[in-house]
PDB file of N, CA and C in Angstrom:
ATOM      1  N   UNK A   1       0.849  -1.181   0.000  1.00  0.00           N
ATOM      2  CA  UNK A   1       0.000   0.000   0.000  1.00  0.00           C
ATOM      3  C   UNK A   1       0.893   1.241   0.000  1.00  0.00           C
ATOM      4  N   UNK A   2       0.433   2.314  -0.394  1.00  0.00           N
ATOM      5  CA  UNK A   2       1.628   3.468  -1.150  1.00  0.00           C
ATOM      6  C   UNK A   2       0.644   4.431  -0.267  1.00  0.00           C
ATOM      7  N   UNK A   3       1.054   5.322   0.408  1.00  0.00           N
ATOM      8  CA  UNK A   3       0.269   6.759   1.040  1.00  0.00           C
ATOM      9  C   UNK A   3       0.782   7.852   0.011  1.00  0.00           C
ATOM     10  N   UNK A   4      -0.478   8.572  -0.453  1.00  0.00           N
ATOM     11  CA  UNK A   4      -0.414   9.787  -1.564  1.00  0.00           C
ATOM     12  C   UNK A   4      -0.476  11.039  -0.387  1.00  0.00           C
ATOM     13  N   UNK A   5      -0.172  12.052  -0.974  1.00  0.00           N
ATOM     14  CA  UNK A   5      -0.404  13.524  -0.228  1.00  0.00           C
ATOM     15  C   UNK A   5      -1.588  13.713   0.533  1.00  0.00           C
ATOM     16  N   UNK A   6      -2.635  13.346  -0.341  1.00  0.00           N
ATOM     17  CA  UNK A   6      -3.995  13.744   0.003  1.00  0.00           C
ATOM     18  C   UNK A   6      -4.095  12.823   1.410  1.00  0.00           C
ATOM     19  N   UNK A   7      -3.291  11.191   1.754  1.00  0.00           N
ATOM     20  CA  UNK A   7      -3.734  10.486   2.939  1.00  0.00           C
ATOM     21  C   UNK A   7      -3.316  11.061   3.516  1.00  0.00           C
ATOM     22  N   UNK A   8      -1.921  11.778   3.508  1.00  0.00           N
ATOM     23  CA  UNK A   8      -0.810  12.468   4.895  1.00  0.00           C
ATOM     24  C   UNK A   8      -1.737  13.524   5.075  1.00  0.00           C
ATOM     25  N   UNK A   9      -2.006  14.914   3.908  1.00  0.00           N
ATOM     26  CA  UNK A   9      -2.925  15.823   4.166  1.00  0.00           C
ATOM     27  C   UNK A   9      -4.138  15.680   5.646  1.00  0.00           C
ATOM     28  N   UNK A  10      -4.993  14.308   5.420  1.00  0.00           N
ATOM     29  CA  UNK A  10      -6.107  13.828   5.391  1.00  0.00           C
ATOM     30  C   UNK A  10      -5.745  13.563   7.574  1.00  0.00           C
ATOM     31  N   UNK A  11      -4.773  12.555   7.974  1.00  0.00           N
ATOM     32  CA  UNK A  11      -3.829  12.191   8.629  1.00  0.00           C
ATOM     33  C   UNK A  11      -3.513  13.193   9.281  1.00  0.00           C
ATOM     34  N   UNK A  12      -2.608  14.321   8.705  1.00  0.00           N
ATOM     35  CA  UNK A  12      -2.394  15.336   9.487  1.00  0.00           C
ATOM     36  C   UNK A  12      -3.500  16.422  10.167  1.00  0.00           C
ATOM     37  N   UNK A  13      -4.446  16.483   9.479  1.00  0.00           N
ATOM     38  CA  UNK A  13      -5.589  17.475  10.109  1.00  0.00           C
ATOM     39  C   UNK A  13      -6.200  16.562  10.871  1.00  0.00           C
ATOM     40  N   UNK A  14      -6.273  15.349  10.976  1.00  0.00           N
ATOM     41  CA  UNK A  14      -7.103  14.394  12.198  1.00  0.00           C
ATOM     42  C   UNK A  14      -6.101  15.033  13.385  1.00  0.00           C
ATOM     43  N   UNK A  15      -4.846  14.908  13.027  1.00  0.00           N
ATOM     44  CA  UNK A  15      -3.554  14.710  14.135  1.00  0.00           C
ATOM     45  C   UNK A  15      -3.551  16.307  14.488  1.00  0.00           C
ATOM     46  N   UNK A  16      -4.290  17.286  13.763  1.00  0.00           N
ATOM     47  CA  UNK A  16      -3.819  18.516  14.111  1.00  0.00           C
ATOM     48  C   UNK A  16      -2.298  18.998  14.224  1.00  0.00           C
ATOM     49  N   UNK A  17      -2.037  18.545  13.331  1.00  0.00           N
ATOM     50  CA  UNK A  17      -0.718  19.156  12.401  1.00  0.00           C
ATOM     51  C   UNK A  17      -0.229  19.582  11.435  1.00  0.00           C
ATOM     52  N   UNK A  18       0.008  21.021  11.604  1.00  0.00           N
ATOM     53  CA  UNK A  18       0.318  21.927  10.242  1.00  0.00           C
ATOM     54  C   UNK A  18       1.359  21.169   9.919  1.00  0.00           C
ATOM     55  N   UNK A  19       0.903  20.944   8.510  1.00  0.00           N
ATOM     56  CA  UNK A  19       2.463  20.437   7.842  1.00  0.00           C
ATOM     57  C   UNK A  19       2.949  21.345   5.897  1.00  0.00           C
ATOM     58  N   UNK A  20       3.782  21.251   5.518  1.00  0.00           N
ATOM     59  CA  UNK A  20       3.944  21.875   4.049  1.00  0.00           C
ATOM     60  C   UNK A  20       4.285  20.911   2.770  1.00  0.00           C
ATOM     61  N   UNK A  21       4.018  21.685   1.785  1.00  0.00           N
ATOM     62  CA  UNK A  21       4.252  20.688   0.811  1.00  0.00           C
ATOM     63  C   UNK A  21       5.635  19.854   0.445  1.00  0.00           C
ATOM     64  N   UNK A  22       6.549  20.107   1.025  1.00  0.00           N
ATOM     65  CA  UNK A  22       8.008  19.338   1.321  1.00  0.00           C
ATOM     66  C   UNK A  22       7.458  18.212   2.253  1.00  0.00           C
ATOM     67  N   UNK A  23       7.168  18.723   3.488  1.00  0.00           N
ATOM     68  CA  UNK A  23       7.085  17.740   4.501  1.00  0.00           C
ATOM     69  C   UNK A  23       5.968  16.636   3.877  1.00  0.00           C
ATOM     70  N   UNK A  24       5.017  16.956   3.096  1.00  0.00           N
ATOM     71  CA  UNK A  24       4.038  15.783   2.966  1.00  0.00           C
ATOM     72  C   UNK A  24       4.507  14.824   2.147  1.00  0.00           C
ATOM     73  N   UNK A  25       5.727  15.600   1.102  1.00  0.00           N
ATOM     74  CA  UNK A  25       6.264  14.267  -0.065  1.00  0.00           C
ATOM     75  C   UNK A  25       7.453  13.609   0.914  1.00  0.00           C
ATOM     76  N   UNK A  26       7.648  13.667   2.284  1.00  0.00           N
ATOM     77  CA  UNK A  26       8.459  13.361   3.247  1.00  0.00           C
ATOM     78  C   UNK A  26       7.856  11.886   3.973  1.00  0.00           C
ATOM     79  N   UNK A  27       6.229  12.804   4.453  1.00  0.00           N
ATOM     80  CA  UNK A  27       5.543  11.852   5.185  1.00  0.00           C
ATOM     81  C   UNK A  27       5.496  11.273   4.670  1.00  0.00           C
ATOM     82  N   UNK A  28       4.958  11.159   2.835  1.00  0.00           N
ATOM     83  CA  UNK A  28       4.140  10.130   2.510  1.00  0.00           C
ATOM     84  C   UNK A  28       4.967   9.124   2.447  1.00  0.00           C
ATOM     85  N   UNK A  29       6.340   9.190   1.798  1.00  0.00           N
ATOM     86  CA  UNK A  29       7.688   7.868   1.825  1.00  0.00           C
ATOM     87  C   UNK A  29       7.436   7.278   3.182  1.00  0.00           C
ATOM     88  N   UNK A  30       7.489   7.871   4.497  1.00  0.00           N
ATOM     89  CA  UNK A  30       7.969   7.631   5.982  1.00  0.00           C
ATOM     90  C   UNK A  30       6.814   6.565   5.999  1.00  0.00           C
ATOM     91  N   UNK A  31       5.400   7.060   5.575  1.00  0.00           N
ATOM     92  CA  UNK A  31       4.100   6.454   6.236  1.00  0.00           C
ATOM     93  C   UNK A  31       4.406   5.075   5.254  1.00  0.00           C
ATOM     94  N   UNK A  32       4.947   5.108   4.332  1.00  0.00           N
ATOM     95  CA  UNK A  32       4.939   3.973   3.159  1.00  0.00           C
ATOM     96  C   UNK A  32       5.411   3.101   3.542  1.00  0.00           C
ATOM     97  N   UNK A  33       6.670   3.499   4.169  1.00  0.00           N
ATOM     98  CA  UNK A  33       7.842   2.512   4.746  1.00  0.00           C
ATOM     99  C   UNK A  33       7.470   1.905   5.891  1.00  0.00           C
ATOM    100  N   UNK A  34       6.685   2.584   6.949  1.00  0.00           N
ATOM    101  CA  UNK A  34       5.841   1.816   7.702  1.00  0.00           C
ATOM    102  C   UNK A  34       5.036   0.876   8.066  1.00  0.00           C
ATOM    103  N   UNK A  35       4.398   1.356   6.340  1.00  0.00           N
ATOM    104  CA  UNK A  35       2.903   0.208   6.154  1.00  0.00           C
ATOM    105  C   UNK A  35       3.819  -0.661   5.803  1.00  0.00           C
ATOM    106  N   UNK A  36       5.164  -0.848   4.619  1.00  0.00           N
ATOM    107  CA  UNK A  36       5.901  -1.732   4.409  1.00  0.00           C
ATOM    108  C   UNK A  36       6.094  -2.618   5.697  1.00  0.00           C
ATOM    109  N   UNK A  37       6.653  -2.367   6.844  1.00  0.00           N
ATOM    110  CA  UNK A  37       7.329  -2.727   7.720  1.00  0.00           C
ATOM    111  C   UNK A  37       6.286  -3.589   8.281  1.00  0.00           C
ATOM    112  N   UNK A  38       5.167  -3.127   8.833  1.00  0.00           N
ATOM    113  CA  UNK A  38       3.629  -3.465   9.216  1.00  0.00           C
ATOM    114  C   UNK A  38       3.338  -5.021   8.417  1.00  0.00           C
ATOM    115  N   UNK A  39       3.260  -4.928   7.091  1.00  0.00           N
ATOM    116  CA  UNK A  39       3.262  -5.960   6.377  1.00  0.00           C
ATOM    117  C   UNK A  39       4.330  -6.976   6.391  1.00  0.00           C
ATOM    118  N   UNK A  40       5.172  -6.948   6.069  1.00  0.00           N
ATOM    119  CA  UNK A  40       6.525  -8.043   6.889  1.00  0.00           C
ATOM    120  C   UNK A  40       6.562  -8.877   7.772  1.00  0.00           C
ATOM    121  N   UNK A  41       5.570  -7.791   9.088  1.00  0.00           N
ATOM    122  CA  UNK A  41       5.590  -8.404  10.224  1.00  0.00           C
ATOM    123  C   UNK A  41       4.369  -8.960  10.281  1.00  0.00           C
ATOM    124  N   UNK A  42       3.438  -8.761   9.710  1.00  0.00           N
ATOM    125  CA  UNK A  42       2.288  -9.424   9.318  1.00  0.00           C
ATOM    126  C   UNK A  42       2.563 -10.746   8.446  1.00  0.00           C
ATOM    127  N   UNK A  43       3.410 -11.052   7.985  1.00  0.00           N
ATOM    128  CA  UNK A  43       3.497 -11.687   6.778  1.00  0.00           C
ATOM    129  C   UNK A  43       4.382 -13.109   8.066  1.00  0.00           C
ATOM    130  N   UNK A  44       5.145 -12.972   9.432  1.00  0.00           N
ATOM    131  CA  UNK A  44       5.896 -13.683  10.098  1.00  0.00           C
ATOM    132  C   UNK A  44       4.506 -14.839  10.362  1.00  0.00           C
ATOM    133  N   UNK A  45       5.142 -15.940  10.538  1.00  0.00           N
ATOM    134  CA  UNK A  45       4.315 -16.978  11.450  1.00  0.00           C
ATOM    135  C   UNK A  45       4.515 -16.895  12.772  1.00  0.00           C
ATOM    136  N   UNK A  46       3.549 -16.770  13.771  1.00  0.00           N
ATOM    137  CA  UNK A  46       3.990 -16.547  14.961  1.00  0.00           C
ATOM    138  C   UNK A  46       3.153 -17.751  15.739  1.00  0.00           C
ATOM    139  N   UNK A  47       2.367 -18.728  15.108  1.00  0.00           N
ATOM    140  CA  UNK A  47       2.088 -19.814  15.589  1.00  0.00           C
ATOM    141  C   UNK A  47       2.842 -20.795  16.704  1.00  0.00           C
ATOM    142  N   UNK A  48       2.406 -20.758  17.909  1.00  0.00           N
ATOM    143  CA  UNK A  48       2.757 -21.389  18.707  1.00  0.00           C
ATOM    144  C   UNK A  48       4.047 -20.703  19.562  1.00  0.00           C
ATOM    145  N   UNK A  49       3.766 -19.585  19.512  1.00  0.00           N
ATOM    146  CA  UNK A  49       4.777 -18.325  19.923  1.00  0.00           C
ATOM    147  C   UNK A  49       4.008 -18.155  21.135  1.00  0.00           C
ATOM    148  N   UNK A  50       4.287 -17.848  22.146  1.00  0.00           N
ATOM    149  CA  UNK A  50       3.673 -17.824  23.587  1.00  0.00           C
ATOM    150  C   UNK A  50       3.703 -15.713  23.547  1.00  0.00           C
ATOM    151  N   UNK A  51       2.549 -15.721  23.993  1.00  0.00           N
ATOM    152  CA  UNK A  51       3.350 -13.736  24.568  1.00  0.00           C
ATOM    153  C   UNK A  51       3.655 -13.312  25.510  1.00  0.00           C
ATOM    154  N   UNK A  52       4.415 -12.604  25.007  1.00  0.00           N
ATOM    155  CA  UNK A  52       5.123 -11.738  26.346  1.00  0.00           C
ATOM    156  C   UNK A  52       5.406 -10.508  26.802  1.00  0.00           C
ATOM    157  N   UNK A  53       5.342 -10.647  28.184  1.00  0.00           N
ATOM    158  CA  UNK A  53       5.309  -8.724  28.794  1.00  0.00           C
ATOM    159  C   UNK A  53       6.612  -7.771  28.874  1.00  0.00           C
ATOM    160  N   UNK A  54       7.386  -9.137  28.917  1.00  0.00           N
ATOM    161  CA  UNK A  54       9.041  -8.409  28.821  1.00  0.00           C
ATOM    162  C   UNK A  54      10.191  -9.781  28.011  1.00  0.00           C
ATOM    163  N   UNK A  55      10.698  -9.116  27.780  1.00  0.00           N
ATOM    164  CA  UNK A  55      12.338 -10.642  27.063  1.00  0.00           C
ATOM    165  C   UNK A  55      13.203 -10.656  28.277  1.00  0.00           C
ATOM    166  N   UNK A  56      12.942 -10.397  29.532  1.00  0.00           N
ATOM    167  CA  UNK A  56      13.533 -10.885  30.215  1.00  0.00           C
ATOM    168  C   UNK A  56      12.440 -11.721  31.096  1.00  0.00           C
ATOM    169  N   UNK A  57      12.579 -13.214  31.509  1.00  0.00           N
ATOM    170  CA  UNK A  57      11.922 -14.231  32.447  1.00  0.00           C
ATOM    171  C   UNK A  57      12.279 -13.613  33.810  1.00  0.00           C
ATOM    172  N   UNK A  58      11.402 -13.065  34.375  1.00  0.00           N
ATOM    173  CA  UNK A  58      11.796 -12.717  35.773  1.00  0.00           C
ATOM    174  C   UNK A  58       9.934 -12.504  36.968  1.00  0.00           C
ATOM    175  N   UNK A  59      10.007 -12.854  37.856  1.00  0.00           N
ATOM    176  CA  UNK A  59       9.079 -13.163  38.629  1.00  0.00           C
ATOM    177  C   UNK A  59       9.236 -11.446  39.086  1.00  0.00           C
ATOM    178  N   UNK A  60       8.203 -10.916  39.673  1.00  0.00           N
ATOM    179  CA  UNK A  60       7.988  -9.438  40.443  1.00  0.00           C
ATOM    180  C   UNK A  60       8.177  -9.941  41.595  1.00  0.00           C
ATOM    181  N   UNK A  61       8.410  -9.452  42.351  1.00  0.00           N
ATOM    182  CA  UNK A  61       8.416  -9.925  44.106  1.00  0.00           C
ATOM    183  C   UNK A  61       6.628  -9.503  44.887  1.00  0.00           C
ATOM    184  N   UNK A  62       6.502 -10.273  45.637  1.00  0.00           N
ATOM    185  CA  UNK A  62       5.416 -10.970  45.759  1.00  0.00           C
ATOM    186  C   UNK A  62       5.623 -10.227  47.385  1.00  0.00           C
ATOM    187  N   UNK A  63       4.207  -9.776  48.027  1.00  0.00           N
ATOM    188  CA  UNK A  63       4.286  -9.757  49.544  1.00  0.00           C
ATOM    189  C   UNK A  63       2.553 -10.336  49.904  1.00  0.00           C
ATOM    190  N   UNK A  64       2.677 -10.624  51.106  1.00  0.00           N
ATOM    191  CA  UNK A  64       1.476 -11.388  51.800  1.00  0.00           C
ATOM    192  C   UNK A  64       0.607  -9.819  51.732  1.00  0.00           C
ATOM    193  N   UNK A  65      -0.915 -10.463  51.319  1.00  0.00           N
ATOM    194  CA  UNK A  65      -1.960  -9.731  51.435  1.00  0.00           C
ATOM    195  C   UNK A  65      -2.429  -9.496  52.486  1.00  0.00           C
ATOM    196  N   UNK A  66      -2.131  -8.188  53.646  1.00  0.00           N
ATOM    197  CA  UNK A  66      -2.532  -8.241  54.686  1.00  0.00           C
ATOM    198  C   UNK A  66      -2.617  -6.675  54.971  1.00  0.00           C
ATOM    199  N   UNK A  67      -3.444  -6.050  55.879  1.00  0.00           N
ATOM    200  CA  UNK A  67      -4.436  -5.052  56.580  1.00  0.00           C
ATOM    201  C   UNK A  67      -3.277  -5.071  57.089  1.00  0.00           C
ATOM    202  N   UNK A  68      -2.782  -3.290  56.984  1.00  0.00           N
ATOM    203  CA  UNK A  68      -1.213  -2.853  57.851  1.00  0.00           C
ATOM    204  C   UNK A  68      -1.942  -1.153  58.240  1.00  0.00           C
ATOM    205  N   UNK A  69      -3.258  -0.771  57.646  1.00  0.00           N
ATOM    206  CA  UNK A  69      -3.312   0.249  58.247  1.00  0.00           C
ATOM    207  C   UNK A  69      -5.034   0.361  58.280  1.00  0.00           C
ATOM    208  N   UNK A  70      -6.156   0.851  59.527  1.00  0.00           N
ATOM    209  CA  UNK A  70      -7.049   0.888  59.082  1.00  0.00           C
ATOM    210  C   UNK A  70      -7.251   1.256  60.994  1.00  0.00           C
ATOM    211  N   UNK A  71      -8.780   0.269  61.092  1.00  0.00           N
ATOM    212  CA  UNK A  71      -9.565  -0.033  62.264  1.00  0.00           C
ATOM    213  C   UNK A  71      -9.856   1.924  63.356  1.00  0.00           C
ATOM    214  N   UNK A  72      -9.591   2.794  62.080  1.00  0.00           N
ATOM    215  CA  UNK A  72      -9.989   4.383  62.536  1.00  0.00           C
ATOM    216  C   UNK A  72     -11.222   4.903  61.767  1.00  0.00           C
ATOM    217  N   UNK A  73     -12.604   3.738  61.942  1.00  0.00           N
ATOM    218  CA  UNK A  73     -13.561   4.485  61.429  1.00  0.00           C
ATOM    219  C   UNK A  73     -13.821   5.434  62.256  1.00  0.00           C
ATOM    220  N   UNK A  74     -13.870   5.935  63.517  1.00  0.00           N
ATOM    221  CA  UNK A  74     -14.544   6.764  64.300  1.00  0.00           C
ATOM    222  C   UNK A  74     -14.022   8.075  63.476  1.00  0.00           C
ATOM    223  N   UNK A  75     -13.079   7.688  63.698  1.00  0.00           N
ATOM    224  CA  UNK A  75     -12.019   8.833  63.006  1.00  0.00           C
ATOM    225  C   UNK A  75     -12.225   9.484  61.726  1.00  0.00           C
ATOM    226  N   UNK A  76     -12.429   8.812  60.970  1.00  0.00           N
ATOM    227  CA  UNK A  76     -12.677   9.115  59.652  1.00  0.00           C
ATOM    228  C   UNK A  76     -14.274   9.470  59.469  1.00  0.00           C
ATOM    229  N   UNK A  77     -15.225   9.320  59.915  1.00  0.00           N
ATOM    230  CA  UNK A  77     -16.584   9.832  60.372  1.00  0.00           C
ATOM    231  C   UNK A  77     -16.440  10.644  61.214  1.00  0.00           C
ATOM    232  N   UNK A  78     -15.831  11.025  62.210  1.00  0.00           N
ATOM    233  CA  UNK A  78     -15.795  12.744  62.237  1.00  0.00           C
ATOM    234  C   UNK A  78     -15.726  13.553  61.733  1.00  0.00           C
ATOM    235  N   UNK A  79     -14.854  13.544  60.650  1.00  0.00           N
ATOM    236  CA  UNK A  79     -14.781  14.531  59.272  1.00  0.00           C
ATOM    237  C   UNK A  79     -15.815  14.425  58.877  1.00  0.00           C
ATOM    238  N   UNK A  80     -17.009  13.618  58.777  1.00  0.00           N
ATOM    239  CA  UNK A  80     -18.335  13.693  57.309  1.00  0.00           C
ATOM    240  C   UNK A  80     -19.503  14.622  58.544  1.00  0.00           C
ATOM    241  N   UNK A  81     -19.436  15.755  57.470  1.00  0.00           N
ATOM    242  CA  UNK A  81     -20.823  16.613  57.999  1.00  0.00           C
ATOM    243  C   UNK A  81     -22.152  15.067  58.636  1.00  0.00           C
ATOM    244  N   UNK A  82     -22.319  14.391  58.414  1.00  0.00           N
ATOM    245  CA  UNK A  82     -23.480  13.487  58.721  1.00  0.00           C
ATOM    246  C   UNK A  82     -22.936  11.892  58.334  1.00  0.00           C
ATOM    247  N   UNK A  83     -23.517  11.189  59.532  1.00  0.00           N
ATOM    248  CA  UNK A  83     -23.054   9.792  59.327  1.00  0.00           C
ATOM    249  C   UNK A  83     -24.227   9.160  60.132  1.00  0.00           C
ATOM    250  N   UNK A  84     -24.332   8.004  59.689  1.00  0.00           N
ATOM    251  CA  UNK A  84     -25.221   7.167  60.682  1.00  0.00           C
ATOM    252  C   UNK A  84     -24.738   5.243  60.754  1.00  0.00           C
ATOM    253  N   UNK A  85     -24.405   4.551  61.493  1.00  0.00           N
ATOM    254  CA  UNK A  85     -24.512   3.476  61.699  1.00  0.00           C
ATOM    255  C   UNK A  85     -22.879   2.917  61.069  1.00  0.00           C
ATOM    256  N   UNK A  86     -22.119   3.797  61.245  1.00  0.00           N
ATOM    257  CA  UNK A  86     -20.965   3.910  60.944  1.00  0.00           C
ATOM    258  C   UNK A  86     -20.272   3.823  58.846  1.00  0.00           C
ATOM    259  N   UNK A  87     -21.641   4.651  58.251  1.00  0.00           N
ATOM    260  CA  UNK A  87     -21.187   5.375  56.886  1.00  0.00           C
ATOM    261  C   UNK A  87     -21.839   6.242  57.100  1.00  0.00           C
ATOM    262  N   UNK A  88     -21.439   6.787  56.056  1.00  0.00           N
ATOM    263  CA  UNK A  88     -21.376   8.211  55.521  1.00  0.00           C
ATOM    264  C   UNK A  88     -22.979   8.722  55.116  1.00  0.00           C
ATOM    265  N   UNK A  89     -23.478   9.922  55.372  1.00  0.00           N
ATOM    266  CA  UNK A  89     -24.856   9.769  54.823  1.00  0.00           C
ATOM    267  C   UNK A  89     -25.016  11.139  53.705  1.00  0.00           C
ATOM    268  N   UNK A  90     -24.988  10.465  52.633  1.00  0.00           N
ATOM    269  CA  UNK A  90     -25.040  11.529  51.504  1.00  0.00           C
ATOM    270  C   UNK A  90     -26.387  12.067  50.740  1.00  0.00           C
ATOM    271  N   UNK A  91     -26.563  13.380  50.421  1.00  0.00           N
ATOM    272  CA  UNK A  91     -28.030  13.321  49.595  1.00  0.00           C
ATOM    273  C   UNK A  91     -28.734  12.430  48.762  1.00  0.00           C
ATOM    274  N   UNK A  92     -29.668  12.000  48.330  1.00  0.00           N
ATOM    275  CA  UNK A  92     -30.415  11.802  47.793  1.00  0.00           C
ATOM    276  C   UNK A  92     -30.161  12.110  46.019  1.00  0.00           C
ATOM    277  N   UNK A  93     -29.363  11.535  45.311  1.00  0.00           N
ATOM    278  CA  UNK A  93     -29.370  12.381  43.944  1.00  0.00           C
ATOM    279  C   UNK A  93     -30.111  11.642  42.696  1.00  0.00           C
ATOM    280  N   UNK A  94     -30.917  10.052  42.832  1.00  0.00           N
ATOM    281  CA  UNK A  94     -31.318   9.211  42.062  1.00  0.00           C
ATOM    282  C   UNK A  94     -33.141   9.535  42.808  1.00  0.00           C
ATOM    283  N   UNK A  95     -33.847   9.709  41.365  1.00  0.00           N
ATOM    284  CA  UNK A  95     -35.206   9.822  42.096  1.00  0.00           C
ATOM    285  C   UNK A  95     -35.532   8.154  41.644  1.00  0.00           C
TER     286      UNK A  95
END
């Protein structure tokens, strides 16, 4: 697939970018070589290729799921203009 002026033109005002008539016979090669590149890699077999988040195999470090800060509702319901039964009591905004 070949990009003409009119796609970069077309491209650039989506992207909101002034561009000139040098730069578009610029883009349009750049965008060409792209779609080239795009296709290539389209064109690989990647069957039975597993995916991956990084090329390096490495585990994140791991900590136990556990409550290290909390048990200050009183506390935190002092601040709310109105509370009842230990939440918060907010207007009414769904009829």
């Amino acid at each position: 697939m070949s990009i003409d002026k009119n796609t970069v033109r077309k491209v650039a005002r989506l992207a909101r970018i002034r561009t000139t008539d040098a730069e578009e016979d610029r883009l349009a090669v750049q965008m060409t070589d792209i779609l080239k590149l795009a296709a290539e890699l389209d064109a690989v077999n990647t069957d039975g290729v597993e995916p991956l988040t990084s090329v390096i195999d490495m585990m994140l470090p791991e900590r136990e799921d556990k409550v290290t800060d909390g048990g200050m509702a009183e506390k935190i319901l002092a601040n709310a203009p109105d509370h009842t039964a230990g939440f918060f009591v907010v207007p009414k905004v769904v009829e």
